[in-house]
Each structure stands twice: as C-alpha cells, then as structure tokens.
Protein backbone atom coordinates (compact mmCIF):
# COMPACT_ATOMS: atom_id res chain seq x y z
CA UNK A 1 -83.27 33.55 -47.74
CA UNK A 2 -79.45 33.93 -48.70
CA UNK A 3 -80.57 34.44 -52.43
CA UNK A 4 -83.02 37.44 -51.86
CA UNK A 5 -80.89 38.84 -49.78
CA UNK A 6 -78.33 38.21 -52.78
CA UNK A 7 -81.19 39.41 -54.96
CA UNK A 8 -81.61 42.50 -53.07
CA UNK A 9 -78.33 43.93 -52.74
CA UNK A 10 -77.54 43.71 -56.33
CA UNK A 11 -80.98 45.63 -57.77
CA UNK A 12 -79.99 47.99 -55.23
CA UNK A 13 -76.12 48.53 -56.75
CA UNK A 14 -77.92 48.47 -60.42
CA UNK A 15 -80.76 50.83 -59.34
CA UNK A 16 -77.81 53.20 -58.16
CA UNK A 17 -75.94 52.40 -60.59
CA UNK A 18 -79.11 53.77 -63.26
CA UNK A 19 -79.50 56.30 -61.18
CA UNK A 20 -76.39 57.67 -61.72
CA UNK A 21 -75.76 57.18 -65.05
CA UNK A 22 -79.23 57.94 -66.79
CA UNK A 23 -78.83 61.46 -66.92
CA UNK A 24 -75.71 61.92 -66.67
CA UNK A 25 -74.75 65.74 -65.42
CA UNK A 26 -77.84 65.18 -63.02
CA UNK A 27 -77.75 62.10 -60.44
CA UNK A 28 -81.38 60.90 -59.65
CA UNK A 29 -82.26 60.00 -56.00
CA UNK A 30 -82.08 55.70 -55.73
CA UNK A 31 -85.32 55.28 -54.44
CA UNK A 32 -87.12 57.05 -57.18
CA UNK A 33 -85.16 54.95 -59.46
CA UNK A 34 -86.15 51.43 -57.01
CA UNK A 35 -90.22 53.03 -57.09
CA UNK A 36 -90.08 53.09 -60.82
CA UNK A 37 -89.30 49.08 -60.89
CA UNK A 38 -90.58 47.95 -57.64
CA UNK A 39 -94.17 49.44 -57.99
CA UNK A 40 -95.05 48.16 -61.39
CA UNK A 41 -93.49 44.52 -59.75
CA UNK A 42 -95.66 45.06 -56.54
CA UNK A 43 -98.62 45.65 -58.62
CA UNK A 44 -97.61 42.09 -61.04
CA UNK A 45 -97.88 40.37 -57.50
CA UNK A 46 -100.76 41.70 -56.53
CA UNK A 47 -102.61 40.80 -59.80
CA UNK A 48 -100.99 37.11 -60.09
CA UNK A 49 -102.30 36.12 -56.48
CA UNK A 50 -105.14 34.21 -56.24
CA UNK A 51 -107.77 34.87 -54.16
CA UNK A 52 -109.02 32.24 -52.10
C-alpha cells in the first residue's frame, strides 16, 4: 500500500509537471494530462483480466 501510494503521488507531480511544460506559453489542466495515460492503462487492465 505504501508503494502505490508512492506510485501515485509521483505520476501525479510528472503528469503536472507535462502538463506544464508541453506547451509551453499554454498550461494544460492535470487531469486531462492523467486521462490521456490513465485511460489507455484502465483499458490494458481491463483487457489482461481474465474472465472466470
């Protein structure tokens, strides 16, 4: 539990960090930025579980 809570903070700093830096004159809001990576991950879960 300590390491996704670990886990979680720092895709958070580096999905702010992205967001702020990508385009740079323009700041992006975080959670587009965390929906971009965490959808296409939510989706790899989804597909990898088995179905019993």
């Amino acid at each position: 539990l300590p390491a996704s809570a670990l886990a979680g903070a720092v895709f958070m700093v580096a999905s702010d960090l992205l967001a702020r830096v990508a385009l740079a004159p323009v700041e992006l809001p975080v959670g587009l930025v965390t929906a971009l990576v965490g959808g296409p991950f939510f989706l790899y879960l989804l597909k990898k579980r088995k179905v019993t």
